[in-house]
Protein backbone atom coordinates (compact mmCIF):
# COMPACT_ATOMS: atom_id res chain seq x y z
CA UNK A 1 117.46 89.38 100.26
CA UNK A 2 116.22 89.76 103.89
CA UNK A 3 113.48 91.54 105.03
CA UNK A 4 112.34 93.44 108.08
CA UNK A 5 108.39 93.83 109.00
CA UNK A 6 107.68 96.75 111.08
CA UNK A 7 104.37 96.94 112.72
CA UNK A 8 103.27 99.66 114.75
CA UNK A 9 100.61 100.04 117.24
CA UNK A 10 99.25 101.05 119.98
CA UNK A 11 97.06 100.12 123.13
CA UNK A 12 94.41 97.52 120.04
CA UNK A 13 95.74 94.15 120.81
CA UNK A 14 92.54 92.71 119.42
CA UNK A 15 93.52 94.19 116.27
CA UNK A 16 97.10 93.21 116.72
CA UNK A 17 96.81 89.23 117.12
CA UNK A 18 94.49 89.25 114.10
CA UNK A 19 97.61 91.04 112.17
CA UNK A 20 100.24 88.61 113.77
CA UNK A 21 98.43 85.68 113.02
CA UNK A 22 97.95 87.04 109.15
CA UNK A 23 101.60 87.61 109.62
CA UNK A 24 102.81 84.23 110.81
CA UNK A 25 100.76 82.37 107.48
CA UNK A 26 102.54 84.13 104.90
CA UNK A 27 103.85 82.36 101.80
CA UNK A 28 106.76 84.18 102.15
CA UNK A 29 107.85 84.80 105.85
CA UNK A 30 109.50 88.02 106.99
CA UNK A 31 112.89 87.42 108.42
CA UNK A 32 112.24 89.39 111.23
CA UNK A 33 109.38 91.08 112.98
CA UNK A 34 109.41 94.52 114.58
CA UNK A 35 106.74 96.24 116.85
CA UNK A 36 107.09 99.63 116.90
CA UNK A 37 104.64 100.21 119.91
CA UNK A 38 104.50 103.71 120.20
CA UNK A 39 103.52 103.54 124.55
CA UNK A 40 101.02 101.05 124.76
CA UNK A 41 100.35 99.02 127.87
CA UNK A 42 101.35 96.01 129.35
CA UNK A 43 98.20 94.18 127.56
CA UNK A 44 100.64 94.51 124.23
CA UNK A 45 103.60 93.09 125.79
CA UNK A 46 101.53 90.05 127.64
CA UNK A 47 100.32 89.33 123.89
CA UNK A 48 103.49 89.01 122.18
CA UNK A 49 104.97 86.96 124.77
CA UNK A 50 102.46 84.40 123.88
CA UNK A 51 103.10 85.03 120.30
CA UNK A 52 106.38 84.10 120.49
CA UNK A 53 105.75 80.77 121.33
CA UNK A 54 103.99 80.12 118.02
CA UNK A 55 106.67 81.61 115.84
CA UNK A 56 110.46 80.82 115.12
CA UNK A 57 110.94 84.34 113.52
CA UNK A 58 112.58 86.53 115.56
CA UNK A 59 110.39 89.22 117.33
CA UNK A 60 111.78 92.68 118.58
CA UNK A 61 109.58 94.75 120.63
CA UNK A 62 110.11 98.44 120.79
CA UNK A 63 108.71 100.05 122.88
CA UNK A 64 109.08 103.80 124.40
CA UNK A 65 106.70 105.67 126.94
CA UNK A 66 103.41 106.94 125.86
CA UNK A 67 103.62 111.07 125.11
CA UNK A 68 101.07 111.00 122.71
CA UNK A 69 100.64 110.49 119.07
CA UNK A 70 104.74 110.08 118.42
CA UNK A 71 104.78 107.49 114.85
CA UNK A 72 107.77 109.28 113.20
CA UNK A 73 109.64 108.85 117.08
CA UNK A 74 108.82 104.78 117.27
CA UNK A 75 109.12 104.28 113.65
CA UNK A 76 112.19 105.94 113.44
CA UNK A 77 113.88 103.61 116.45
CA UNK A 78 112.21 100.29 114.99
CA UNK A 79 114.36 101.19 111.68
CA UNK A 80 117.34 101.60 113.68
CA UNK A 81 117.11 98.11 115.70
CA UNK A 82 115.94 96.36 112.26
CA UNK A 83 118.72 93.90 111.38
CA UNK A 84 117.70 93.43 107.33
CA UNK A 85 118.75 95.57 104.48
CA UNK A 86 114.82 95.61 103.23
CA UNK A 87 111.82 97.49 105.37
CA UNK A 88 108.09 96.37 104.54
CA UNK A 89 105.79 99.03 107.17
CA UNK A 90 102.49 97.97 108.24
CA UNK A 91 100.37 99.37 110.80
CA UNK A 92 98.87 96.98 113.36
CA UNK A 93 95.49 97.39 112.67
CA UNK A 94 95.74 95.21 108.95
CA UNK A 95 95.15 91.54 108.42
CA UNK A 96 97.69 90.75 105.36
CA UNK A 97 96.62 88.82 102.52
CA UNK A 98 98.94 85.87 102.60
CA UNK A 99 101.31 86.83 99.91
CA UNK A 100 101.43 90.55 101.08
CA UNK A 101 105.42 90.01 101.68
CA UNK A 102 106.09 88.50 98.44
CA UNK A 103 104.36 90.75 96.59
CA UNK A 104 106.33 93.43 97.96
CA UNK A 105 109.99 91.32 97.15
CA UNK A 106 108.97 90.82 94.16
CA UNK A 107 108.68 94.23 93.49
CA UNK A 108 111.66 95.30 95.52
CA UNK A 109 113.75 97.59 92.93
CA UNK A 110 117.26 99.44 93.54
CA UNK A 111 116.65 103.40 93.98
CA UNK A 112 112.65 102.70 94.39
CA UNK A 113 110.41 102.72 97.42
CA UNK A 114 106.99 101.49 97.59
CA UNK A 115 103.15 102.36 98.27
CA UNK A 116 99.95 100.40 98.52
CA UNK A 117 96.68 100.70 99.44
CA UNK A 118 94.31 98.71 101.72
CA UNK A 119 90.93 97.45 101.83
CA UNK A 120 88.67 98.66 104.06
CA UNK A 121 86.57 96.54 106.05
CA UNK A 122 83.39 98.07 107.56
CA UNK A 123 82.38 98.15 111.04
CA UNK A 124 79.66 95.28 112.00
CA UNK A 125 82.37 92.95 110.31
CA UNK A 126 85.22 94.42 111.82
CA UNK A 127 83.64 93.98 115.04
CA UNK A 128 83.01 90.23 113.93
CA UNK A 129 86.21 89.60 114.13
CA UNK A 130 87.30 91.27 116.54
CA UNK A 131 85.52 89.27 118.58
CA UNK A 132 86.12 85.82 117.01
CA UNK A 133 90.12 86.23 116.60
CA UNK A 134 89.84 84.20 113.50
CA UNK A 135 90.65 84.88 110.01
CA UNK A 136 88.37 84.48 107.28
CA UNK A 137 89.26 83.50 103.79
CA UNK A 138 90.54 85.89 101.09
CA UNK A 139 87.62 85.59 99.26
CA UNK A 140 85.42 86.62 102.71
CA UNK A 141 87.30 89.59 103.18
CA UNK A 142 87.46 90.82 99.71
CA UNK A 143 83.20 90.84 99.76
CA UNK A 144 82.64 92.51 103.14
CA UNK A 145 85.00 95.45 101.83
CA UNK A 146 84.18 98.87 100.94
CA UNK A 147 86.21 99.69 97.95
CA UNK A 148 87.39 95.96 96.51
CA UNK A 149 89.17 96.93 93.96
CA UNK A 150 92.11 97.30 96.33
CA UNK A 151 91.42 93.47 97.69
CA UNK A 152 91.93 92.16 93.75
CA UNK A 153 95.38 90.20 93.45
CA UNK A 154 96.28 90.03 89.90
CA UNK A 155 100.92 89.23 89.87
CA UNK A 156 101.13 89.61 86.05
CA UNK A 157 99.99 92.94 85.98
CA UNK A 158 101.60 94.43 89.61
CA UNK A 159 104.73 95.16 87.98
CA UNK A 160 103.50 96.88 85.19
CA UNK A 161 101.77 98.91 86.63
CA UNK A 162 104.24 100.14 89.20
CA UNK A 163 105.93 102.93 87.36
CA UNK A 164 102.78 104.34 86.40
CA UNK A 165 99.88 103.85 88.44
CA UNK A 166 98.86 107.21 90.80
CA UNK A 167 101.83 108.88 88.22
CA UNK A 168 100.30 111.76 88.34
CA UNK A 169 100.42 111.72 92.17
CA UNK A 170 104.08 110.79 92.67
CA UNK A 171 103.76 111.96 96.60
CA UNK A 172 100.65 109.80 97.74
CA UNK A 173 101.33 107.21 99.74
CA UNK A 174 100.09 105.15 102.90
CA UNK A 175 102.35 104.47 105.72
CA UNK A 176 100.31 101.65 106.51
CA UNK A 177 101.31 99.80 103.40
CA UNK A 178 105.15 100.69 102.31
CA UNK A 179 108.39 99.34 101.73
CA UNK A 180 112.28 100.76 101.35
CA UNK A 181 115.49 99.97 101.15
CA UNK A 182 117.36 100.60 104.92
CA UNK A 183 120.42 102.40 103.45
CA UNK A 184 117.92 105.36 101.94
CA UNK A 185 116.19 105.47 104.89
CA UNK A 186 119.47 106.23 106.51
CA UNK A 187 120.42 108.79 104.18
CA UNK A 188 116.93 111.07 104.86
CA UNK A 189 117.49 110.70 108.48
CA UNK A 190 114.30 108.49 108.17
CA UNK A 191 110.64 109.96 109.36
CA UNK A 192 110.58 113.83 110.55
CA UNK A 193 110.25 113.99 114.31
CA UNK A 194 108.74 117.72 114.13
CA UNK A 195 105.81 115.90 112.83
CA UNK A 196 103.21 114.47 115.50
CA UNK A 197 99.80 113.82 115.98
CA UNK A 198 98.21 112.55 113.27
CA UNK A 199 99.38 112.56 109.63
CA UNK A 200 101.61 113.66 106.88
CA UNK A 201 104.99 111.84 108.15
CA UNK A 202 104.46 109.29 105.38
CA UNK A 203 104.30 111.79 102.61
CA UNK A 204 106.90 114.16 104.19
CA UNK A 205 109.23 111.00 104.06
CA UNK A 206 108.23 110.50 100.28
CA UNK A 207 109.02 113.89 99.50
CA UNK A 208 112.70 113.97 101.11
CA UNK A 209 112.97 110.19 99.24
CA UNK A 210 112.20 111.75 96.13
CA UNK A 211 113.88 114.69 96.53
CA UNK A 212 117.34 112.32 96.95
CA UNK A 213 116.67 110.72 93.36
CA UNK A 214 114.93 107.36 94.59
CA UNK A 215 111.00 107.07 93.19
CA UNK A 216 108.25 105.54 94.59
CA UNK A 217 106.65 101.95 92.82
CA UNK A 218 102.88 101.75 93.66
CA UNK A 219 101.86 98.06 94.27
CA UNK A 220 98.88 97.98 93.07
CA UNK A 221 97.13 93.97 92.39
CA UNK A 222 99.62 93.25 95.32
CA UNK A 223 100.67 94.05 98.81
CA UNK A 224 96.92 93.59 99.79
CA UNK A 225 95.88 94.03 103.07
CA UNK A 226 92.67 94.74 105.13
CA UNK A 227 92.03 97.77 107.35
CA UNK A 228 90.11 96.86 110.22
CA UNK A 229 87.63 99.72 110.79
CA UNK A 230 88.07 102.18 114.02
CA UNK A 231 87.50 105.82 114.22
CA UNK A 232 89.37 108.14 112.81
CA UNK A 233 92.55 109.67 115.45
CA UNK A 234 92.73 113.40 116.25
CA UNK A 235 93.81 116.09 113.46
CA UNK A 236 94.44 118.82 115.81
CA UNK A 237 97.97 119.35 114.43
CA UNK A 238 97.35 118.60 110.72
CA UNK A 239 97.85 122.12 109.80
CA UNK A 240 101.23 122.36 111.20
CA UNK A 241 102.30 118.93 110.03
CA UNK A 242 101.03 119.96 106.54
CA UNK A 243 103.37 123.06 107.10
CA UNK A 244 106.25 121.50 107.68
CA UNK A 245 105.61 119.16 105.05
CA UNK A 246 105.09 122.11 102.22
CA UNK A 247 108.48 124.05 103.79
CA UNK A 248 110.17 119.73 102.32
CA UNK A 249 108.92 120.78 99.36
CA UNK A 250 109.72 124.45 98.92
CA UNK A 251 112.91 123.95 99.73
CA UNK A 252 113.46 120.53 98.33
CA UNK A 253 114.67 118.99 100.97
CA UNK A 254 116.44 115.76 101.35
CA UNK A 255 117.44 115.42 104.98
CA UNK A 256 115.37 116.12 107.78
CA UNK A 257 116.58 117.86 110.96
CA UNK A 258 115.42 115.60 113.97
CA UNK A 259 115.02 111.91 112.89
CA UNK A 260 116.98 108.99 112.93
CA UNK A 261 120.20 110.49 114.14
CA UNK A 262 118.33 111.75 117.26
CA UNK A 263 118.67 108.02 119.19
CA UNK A 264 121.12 105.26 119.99
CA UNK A 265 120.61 101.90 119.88
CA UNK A 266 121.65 102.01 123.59
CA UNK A 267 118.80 104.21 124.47
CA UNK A 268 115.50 102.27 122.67
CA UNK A 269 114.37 99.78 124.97
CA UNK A 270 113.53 96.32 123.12
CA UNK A 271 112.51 92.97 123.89
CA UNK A 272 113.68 90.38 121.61
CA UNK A 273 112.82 86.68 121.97
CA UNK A 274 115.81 86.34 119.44
């Protein structure tokens, strides 16, 4: 099985090279990597140029004009372009632990989709290294974090808990930390486009996932990853994005109106070293 990283960010390369090089010592390489750069400047494209040169895996950049806070619009077109049958979704602002892909093919299941969590790291450090563009060990990051339980690896018991951890909660999720299959994000025309601004895409998508018959896993002793600290984005537009999301589940929804479907590979500009 192949897999497909998707990153997405925006105008923080700071943040970015830490995640690349997190990205680049993984036990477990992606087979390709996809930024999903939702308008950032040319500071973003200058960095992954270098990147390249310290990689073999092939690196798409896509990249589309900035018009505001638009994640379902660049995720959705970094799924299109992504050549593997497997998805693993970051965000750009996460150092990976360095089995954060395996964990998440090991626990890559037929008619499931996946969730994790993160580990927050607070400011002073994040700022740290930010500034030092190195990577501390496992063991650093786990005790400058604010809620460490998330930074514990533990493989025997990631699969059993899967099915049942957050059960009760069967829509939380964080699109920072997620994984599905390509062909069922195909079939729920992928993220909702009427969302924007921040929030509620990634549990909109859940819903409509659900909704088709395929269940989330939560990866929970797995998939770890730390947040690097930054304030939090606008929520101007949460109430209508939580609309929209509660009409998904009133109606129960599979199939959203504007998403995927609504671009061409000929239209998304990308840069490929590949």
């Amino acid at each position: 099985m192949k897999a497909s990283l998707i990153i997405s960010t925006y105008n923080w390369t700071e943040a970015l090279n830490l995640c690349l090089q997190s990205v680049i010592q993984q036990s477990r390489l992606p087979d390709e990597i996809i930024i999903a750069d939702d308008g950032s400047d040319n500071n973003t494209r200058e960095l992954l140029k270098n990147f390249q040169s310290k990689t073999k895996i092939p690196l798409k950049h896509v990249w589309h004009p900035d018009q505001g806070f638009q994640l379902s619009v660049i995720r959705n077109k970094a799924i299109l372009v992504a050549a593997h049958e497997y998805i693993i979704q970051i965000d750009g602002d996460l150092i990976l632990h360095a089995d954060f892909v395996k964990d998440h093919l090991v626990l890559a299941t037929k008619g499931k989709f996946v969730s994790g969590s993160r580990l927050l790291l607070p400011p002073n450090f994040t700022t740290k290294l930010l500034h030092q563009q190195k990577i501390p060990s496992n063991q650093t990051l786990l005790l400058a974090g604010d809620n460490r339980l998330n930074g514990i690896r533990i493989p025997f018991l990631t699969k059993h808990l899967s099915p049942i951890y957050k059960k009760n909660k069967p829509f939380y999720v964080k699109g920072c930390n997620m994984a599905f299959w390509r062909d069922d994000l195909f079939i729920v025309n992928g993220y909702n486009e009427k969302i924007s601004g921040w929030g509620k895409e990634d549990s909109e998508l859940a819903i409509r996932l659900i909704n088709y018959g395929v269940n989330r896993l939560f990866i929970k002793f797995g998939g770890i990853c730390y947040h690097l600290f930054h304030r939090e984005a606008s929520r101007n537009r949460e109430g209508l994005n939580d609309s929209i999301l509660n009409e998904t589940l009133r109606t129960h929804k599979v199939r959203c109106e504007k998403g995927i479907d609504s671009h061409s590979l000929d239209e998304i500009i990308v840069f490929s070293n590949s």
